[in-house]
N, C-alpha and C. Protein backbone atom coordinates (compact mmCIF):
# COMPACT_ATOMS: atom_id res chain seq x y z
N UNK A 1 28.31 -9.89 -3.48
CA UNK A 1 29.29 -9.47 -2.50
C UNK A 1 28.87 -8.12 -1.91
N UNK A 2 29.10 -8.07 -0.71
CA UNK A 2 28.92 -6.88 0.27
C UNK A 2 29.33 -5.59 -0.33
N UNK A 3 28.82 -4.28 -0.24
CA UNK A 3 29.52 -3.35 -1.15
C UNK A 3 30.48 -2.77 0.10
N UNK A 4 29.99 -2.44 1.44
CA UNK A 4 31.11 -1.74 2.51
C UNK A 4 31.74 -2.63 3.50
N UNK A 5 33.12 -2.42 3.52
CA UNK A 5 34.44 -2.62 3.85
C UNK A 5 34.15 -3.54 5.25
N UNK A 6 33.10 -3.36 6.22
CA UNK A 6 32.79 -4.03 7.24
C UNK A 6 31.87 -4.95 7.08
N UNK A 7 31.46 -5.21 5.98
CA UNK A 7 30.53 -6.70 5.71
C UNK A 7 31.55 -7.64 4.36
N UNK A 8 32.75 -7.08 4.02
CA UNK A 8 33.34 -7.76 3.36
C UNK A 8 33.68 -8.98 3.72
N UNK A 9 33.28 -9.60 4.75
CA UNK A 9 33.51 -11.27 4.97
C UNK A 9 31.97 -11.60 5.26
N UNK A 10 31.07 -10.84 5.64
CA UNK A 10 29.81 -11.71 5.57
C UNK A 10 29.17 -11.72 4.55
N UNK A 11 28.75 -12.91 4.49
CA UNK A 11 27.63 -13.86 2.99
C UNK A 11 26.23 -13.50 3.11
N UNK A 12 25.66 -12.80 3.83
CA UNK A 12 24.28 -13.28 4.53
C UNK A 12 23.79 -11.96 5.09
N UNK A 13 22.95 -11.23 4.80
CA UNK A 13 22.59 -9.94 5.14
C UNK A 13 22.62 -10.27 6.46
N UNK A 14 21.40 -11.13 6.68
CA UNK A 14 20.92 -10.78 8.27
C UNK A 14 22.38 -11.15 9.00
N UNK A 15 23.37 -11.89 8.92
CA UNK A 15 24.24 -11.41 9.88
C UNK A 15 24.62 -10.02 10.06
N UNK A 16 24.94 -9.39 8.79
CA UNK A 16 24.94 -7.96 9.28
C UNK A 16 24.00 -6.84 10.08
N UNK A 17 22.85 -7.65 9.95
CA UNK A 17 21.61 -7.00 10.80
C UNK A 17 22.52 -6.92 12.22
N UNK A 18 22.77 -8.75 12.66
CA UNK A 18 22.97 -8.78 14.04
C UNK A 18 24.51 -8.23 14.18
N UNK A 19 25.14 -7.57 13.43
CA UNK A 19 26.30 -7.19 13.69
C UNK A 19 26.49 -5.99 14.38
N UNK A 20 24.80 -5.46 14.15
CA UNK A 20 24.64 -4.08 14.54
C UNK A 20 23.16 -4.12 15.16
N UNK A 21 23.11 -5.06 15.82
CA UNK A 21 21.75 -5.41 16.41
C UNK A 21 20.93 -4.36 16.92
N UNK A 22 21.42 -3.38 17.85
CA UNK A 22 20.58 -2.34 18.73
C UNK A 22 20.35 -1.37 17.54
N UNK A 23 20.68 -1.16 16.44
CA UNK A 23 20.12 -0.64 15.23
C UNK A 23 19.14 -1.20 14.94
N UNK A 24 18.83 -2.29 14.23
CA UNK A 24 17.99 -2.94 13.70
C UNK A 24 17.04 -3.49 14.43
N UNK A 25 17.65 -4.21 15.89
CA UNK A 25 15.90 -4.59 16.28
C UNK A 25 14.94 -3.86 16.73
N UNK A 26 14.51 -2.46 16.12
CA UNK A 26 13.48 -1.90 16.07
C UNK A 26 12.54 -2.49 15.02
N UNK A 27 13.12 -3.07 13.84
CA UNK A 27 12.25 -3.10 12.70
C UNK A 27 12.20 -4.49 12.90
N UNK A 28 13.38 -5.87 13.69
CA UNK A 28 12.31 -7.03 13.81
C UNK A 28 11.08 -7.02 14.74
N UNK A 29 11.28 -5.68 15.61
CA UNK A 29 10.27 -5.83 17.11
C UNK A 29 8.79 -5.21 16.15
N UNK A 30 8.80 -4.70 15.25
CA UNK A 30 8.08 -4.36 14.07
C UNK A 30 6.71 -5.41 13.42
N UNK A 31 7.63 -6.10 12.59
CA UNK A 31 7.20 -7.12 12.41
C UNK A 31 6.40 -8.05 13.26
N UNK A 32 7.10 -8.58 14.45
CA UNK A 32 6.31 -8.91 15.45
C UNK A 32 5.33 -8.80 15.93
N UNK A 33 5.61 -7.32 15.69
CA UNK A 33 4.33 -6.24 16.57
C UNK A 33 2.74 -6.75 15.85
N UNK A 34 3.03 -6.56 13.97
CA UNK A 34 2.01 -6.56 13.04
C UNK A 34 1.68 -8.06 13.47
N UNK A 35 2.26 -8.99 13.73
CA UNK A 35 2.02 -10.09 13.19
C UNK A 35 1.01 -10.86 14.46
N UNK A 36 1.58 -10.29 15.45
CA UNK A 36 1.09 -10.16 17.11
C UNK A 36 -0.36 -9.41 16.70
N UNK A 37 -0.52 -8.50 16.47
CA UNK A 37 -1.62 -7.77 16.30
C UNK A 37 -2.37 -7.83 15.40
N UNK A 38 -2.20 -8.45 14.27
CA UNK A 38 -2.92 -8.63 13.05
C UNK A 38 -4.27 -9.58 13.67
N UNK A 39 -5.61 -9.11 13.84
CA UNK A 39 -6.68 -10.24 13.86
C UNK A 39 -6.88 -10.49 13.23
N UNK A 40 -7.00 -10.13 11.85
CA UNK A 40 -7.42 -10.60 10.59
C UNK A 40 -6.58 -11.40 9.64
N UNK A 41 -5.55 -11.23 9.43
CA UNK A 41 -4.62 -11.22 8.69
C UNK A 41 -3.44 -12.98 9.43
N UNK A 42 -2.99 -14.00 8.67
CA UNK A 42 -2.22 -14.78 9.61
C UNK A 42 -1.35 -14.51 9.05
N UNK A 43 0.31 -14.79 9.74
CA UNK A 43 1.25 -14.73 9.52
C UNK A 43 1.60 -15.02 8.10
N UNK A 44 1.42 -16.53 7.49
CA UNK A 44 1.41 -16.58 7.11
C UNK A 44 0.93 -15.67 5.13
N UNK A 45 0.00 -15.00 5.77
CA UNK A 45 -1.19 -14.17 4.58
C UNK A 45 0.01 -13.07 4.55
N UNK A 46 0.00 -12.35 5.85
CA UNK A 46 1.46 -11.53 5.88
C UNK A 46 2.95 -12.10 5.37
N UNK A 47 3.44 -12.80 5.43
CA UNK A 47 4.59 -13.12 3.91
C UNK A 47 4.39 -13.39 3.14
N UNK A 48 2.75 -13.48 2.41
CA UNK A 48 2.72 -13.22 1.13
C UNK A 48 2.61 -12.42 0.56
N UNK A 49 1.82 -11.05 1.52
CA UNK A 49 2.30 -9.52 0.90
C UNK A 49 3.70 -9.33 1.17
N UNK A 50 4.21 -9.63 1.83
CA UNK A 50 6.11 -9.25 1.89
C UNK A 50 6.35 -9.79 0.28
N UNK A 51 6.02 -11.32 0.52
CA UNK A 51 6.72 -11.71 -0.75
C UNK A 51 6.36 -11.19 -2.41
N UNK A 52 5.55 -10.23 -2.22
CA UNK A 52 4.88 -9.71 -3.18
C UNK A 52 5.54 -8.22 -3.28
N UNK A 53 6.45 -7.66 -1.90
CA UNK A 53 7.19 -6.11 -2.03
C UNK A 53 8.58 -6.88 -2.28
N UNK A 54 8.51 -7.91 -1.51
CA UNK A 54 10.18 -8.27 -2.10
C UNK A 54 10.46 -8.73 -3.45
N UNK A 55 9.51 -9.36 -4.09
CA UNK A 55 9.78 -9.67 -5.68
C UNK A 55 9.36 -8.10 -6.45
N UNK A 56 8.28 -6.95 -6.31
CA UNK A 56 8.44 -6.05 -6.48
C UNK A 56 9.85 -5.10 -6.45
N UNK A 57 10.69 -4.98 -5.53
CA UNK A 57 11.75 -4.42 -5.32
C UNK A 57 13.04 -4.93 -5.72
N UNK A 58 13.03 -6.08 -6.15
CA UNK A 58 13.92 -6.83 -7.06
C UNK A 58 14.83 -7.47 -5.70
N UNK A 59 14.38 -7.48 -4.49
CA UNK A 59 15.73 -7.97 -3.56
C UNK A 59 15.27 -9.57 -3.50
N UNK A 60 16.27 -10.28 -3.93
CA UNK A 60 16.32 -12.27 -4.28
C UNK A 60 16.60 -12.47 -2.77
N UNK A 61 17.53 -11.82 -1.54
CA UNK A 61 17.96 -12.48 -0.11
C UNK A 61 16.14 -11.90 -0.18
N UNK A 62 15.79 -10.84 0.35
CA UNK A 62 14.39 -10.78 1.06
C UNK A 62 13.20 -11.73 0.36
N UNK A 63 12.96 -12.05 -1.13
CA UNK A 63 12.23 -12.86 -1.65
C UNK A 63 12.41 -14.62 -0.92
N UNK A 64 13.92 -15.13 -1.06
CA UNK A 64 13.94 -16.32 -0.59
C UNK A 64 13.67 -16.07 1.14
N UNK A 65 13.60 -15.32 1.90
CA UNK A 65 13.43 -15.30 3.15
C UNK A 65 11.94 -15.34 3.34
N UNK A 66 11.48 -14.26 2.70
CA UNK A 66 9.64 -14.69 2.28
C UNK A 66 8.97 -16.06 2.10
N UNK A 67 9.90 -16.47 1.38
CA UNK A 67 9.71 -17.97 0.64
C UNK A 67 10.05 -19.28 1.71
N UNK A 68 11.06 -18.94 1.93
CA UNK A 68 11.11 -19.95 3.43
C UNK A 68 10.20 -19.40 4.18
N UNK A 69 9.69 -18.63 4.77
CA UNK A 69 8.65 -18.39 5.67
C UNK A 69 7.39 -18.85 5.56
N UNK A 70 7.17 -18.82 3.96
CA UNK A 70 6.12 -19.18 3.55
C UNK A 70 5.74 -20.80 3.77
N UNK A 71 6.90 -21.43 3.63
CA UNK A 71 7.12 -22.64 3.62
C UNK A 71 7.34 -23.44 4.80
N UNK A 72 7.50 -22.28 5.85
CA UNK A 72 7.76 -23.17 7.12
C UNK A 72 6.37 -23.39 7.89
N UNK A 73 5.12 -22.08 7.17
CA UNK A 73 4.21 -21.80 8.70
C UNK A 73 3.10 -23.35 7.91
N UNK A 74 2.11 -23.29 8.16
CA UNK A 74 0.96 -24.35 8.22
C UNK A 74 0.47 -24.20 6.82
N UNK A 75 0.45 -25.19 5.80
CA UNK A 75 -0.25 -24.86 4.71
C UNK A 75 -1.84 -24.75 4.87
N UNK A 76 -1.96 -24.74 5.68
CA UNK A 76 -3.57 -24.74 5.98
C UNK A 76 -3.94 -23.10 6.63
N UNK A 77 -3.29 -22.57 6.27
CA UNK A 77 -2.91 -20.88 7.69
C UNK A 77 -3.38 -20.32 6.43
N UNK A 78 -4.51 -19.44 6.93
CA UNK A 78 -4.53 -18.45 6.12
C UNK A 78 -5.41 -18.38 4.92
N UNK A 79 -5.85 -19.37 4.54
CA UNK A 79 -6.56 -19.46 3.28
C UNK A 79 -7.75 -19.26 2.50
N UNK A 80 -8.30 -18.76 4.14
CA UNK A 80 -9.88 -18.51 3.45
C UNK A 80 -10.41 -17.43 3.12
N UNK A 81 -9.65 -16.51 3.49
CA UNK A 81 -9.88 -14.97 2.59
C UNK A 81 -9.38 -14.19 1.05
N UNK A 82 -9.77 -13.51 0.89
CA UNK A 82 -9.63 -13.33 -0.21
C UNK A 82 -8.59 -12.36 -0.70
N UNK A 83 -7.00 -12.18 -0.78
CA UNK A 83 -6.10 -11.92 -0.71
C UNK A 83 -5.55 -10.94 -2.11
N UNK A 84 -6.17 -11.25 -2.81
CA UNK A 84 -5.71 -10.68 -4.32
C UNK A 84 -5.79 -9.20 -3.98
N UNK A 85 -6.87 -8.62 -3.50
CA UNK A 85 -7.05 -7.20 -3.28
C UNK A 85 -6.24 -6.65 -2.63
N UNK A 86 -5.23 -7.25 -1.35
CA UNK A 86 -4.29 -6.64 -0.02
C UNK A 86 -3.13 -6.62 -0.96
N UNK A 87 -3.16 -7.67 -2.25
CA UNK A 87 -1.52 -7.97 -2.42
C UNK A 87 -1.69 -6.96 -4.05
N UNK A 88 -2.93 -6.84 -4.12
CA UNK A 88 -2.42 -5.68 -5.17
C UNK A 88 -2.59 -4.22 -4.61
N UNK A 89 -3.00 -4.23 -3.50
CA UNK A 89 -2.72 -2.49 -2.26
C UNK A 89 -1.32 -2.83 -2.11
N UNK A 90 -0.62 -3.90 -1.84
CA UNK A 90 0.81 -4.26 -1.50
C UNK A 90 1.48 -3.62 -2.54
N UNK A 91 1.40 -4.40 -3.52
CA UNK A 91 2.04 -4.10 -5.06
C UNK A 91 2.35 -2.08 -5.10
N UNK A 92 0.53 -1.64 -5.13
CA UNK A 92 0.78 -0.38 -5.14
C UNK A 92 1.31 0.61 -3.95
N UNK A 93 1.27 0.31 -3.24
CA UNK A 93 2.24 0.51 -1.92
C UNK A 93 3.60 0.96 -2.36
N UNK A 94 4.02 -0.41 -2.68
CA UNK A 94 5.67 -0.69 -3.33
C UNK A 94 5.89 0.36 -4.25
N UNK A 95 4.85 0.04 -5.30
CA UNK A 95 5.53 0.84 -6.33
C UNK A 95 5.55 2.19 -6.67
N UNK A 96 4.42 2.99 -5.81
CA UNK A 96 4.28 4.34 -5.72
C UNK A 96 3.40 4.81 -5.01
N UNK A 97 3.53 5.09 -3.74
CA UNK A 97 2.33 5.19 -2.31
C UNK A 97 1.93 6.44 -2.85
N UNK A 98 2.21 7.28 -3.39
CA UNK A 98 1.41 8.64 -4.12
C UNK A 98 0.50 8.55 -4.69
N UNK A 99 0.59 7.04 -4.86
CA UNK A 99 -1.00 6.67 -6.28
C UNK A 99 -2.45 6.29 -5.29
N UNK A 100 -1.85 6.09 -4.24
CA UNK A 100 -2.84 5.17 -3.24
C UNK A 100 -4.75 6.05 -3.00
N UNK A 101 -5.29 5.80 -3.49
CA UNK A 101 -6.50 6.79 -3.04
C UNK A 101 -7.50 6.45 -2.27
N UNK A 102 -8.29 6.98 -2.02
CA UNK A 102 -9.60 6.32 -1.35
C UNK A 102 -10.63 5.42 -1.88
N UNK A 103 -10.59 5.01 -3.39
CA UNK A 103 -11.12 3.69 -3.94
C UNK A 103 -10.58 2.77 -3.64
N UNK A 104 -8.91 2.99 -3.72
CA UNK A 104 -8.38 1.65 -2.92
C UNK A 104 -8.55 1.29 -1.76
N UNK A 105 -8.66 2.00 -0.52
CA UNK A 105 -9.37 2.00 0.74
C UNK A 105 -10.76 1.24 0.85
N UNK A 106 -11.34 2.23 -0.27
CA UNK A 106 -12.80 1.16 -0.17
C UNK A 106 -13.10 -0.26 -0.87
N UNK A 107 -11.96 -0.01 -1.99
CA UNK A 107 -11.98 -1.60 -2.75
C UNK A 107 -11.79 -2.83 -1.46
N UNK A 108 -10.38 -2.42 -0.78
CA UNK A 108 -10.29 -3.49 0.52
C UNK A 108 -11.34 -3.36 1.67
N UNK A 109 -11.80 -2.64 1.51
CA UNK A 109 -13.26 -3.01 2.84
C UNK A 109 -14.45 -3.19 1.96
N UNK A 110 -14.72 -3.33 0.89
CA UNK A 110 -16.11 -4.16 0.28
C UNK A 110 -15.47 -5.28 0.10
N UNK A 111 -13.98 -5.80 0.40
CA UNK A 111 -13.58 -6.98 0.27
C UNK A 111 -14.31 -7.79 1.54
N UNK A 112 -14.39 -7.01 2.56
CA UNK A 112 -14.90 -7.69 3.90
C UNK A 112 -13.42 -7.11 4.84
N UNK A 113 -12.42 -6.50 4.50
CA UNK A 113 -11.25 -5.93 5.50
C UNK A 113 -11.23 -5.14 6.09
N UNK A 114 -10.79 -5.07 7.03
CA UNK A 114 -11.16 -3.73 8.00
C UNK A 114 -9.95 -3.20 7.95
N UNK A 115 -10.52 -1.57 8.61
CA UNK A 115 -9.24 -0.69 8.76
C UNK A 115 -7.63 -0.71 9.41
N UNK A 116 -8.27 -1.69 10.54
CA UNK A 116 -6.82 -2.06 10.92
C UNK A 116 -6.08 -2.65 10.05
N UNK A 117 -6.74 -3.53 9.53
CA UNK A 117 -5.73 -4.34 8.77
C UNK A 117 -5.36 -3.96 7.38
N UNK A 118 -6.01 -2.51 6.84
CA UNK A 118 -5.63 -1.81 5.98
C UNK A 118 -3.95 -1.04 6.62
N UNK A 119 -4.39 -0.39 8.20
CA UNK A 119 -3.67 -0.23 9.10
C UNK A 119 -1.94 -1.08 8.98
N UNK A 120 -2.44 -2.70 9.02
CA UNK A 120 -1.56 -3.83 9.18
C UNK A 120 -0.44 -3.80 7.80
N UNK A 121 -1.29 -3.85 6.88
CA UNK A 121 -0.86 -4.11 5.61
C UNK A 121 -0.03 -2.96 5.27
N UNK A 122 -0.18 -1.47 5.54
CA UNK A 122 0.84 -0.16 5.32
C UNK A 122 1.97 -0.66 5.74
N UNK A 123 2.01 -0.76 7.42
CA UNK A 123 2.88 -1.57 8.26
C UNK A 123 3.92 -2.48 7.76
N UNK A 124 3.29 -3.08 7.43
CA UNK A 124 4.17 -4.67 6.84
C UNK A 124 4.57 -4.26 5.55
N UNK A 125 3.82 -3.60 4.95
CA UNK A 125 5.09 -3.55 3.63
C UNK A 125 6.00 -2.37 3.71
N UNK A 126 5.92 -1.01 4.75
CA UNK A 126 7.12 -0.29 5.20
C UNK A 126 8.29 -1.05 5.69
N UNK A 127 8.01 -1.92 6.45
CA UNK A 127 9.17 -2.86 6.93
C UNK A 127 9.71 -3.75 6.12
N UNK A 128 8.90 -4.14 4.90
CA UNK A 128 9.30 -5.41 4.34
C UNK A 128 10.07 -4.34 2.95
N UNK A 129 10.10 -2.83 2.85
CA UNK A 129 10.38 -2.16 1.73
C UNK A 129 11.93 -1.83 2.65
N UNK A 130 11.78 -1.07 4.03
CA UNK A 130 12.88 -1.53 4.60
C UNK A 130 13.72 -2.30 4.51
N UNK A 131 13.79 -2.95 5.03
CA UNK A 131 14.38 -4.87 4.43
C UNK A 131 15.16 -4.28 3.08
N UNK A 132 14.42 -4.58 2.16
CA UNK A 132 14.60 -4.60 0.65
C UNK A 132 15.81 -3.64 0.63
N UNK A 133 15.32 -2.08 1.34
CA UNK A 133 16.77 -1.41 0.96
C UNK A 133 17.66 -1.46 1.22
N UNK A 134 17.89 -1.95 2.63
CA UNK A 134 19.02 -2.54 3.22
C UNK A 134 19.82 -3.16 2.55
N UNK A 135 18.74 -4.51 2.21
CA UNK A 135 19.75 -5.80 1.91
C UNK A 135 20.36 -4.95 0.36
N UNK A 136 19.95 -4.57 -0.71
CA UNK A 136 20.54 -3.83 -1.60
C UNK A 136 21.27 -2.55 -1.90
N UNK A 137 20.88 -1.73 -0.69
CA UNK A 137 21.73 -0.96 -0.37
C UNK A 137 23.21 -1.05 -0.11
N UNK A 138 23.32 -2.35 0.98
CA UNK A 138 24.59 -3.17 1.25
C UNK A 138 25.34 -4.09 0.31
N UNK A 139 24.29 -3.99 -0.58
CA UNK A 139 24.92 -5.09 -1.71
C UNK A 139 25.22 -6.56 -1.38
N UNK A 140 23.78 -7.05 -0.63
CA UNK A 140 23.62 -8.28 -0.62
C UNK A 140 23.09 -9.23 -1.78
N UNK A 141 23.22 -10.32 -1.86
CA UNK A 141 22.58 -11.15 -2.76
C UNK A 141 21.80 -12.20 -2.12
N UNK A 142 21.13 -13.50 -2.77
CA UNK A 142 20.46 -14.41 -2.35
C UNK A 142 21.44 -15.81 -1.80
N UNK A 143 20.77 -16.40 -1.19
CA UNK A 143 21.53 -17.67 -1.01
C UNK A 143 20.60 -18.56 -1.47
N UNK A 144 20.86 -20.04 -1.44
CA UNK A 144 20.37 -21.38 -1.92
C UNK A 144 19.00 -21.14 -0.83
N UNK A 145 17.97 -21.61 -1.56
CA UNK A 145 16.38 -21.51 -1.16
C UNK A 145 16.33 -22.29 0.63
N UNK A 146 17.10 -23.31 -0.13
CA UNK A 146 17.28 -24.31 1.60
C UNK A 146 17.33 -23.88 2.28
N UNK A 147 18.63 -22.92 2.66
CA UNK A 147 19.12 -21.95 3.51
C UNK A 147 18.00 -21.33 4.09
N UNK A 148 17.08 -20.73 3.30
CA UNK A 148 15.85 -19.73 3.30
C UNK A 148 15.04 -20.64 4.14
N UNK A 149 14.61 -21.43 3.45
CA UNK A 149 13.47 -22.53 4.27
C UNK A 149 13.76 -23.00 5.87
N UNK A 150 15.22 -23.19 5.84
CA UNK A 150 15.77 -23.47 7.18
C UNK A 150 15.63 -22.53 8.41
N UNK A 151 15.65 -21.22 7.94
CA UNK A 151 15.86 -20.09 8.42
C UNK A 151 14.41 -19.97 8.79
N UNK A 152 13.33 -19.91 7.80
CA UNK A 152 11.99 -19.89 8.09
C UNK A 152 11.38 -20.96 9.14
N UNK A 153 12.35 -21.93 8.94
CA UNK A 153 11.69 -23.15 10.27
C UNK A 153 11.84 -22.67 11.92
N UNK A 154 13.58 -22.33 11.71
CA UNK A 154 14.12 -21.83 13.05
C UNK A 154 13.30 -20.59 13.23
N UNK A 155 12.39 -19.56 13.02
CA UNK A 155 12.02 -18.50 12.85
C UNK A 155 10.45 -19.02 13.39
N UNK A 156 9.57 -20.03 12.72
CA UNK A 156 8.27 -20.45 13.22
C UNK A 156 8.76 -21.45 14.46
N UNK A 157 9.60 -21.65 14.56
CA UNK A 157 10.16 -22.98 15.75
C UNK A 157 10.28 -22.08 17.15
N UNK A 158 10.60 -20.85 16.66
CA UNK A 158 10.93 -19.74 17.57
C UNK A 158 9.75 -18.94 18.24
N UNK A 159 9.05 -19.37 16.84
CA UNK A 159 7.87 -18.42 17.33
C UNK A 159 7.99 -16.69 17.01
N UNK A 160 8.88 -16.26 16.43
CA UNK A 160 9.14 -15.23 15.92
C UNK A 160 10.42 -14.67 15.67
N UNK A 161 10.22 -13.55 15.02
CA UNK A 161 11.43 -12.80 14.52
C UNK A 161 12.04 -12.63 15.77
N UNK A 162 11.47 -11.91 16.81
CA UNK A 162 12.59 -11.29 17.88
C UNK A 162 13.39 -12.33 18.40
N UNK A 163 12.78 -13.32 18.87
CA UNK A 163 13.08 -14.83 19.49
C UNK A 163 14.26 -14.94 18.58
N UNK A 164 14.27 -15.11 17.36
CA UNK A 164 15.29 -15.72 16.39
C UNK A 164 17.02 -15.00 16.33
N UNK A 165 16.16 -13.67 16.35
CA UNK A 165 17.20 -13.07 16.02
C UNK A 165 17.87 -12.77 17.33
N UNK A 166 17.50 -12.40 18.84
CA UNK A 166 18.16 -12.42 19.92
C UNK A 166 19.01 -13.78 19.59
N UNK A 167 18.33 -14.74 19.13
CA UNK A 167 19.51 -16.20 19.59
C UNK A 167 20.41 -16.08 18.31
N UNK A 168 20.35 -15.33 17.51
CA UNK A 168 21.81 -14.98 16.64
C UNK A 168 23.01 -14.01 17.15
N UNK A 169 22.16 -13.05 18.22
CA UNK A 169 22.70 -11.97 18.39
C UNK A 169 23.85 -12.61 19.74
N UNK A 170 23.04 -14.04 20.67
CA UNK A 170 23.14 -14.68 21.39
C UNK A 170 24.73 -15.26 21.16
N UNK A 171 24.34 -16.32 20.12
CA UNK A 171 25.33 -16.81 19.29
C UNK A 171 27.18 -16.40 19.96
């Protein structure tokens, strides 16, 4: 349940996003931005470092939203690089960006990654740590995975976050 007095009837973080839309769509135009710009990196590869700050940060709504996303884009997206290294820069990101040094920098570029997308990956998990505080800040919880997956379809059907969320805001 919602912890403040003006989300006490909504179930569902992101409605409260769009409740207060010209707040928030800075950080879906965000997302976009990385995901638009990422050459290296597919959408897909990108919600699996999310889904790697959102199970880090303990938030279950941002994990199942990861998870439907994950589930909506192409199982074939994404797979031929070598990912363990971005999602443990992710991990340490999350869990204490003070630790971050310049071995880790160079660990991900003898991976074959380039700077932007060292660039990409800061990016995406500020927003996706965002997210996280929100939805727990507000005292959101998770919903049924379906929900999630559904959400992730309308979201790749859309072609993106901004797309999606204007047609909630639409609504």
């Amino acid at each position: 349940m919602a912890f403040l007095k003006k989300h006490a009837e909504v179930d569902n973080f992101l409605v409260s996003l769009v409740m207060d839309h010209e707040r928030y769509m800075p950080l879906v135009q965000i997302m976009d931005n990385i995901i638009d710009g990422a050459a290296e990196l597919s959408w897909k590869q990108l919600e699996v470092l999310g889904l790697e700050v959102s199970d880090a940060m303990g938030s279950h709504f941002c994990s199942g939203v990861r998870q439907g996303m994950i589930n909506a884009l192409d199982a074939a997206d994404g797979e031929a690089k070598n990912l363990e290294v971005l999602q443990a820069f992710a991990s340490k990101l999350t869990q204490n960006p003070s630790l971050v040094n310049q071995d880790d920098i160079e660990g991900i570029r003898s991976n074959g990654w380039s700077d932007q997308t060292i660039e990409d990956v800061v990016g995406w998990v500020s927003v996706m740590k965002a997210y996280a505080t929100l939805d727990q800040g507000l005292g959101f919880g998770g919903m049924p995975q379906e929900v999630f997956d559904e959400m992730g379809q309308g979201t790749v059907g859309s072609k993106g976050y901004v797309a999606i969320f204007n047609h909630f805001v639409n609504m």
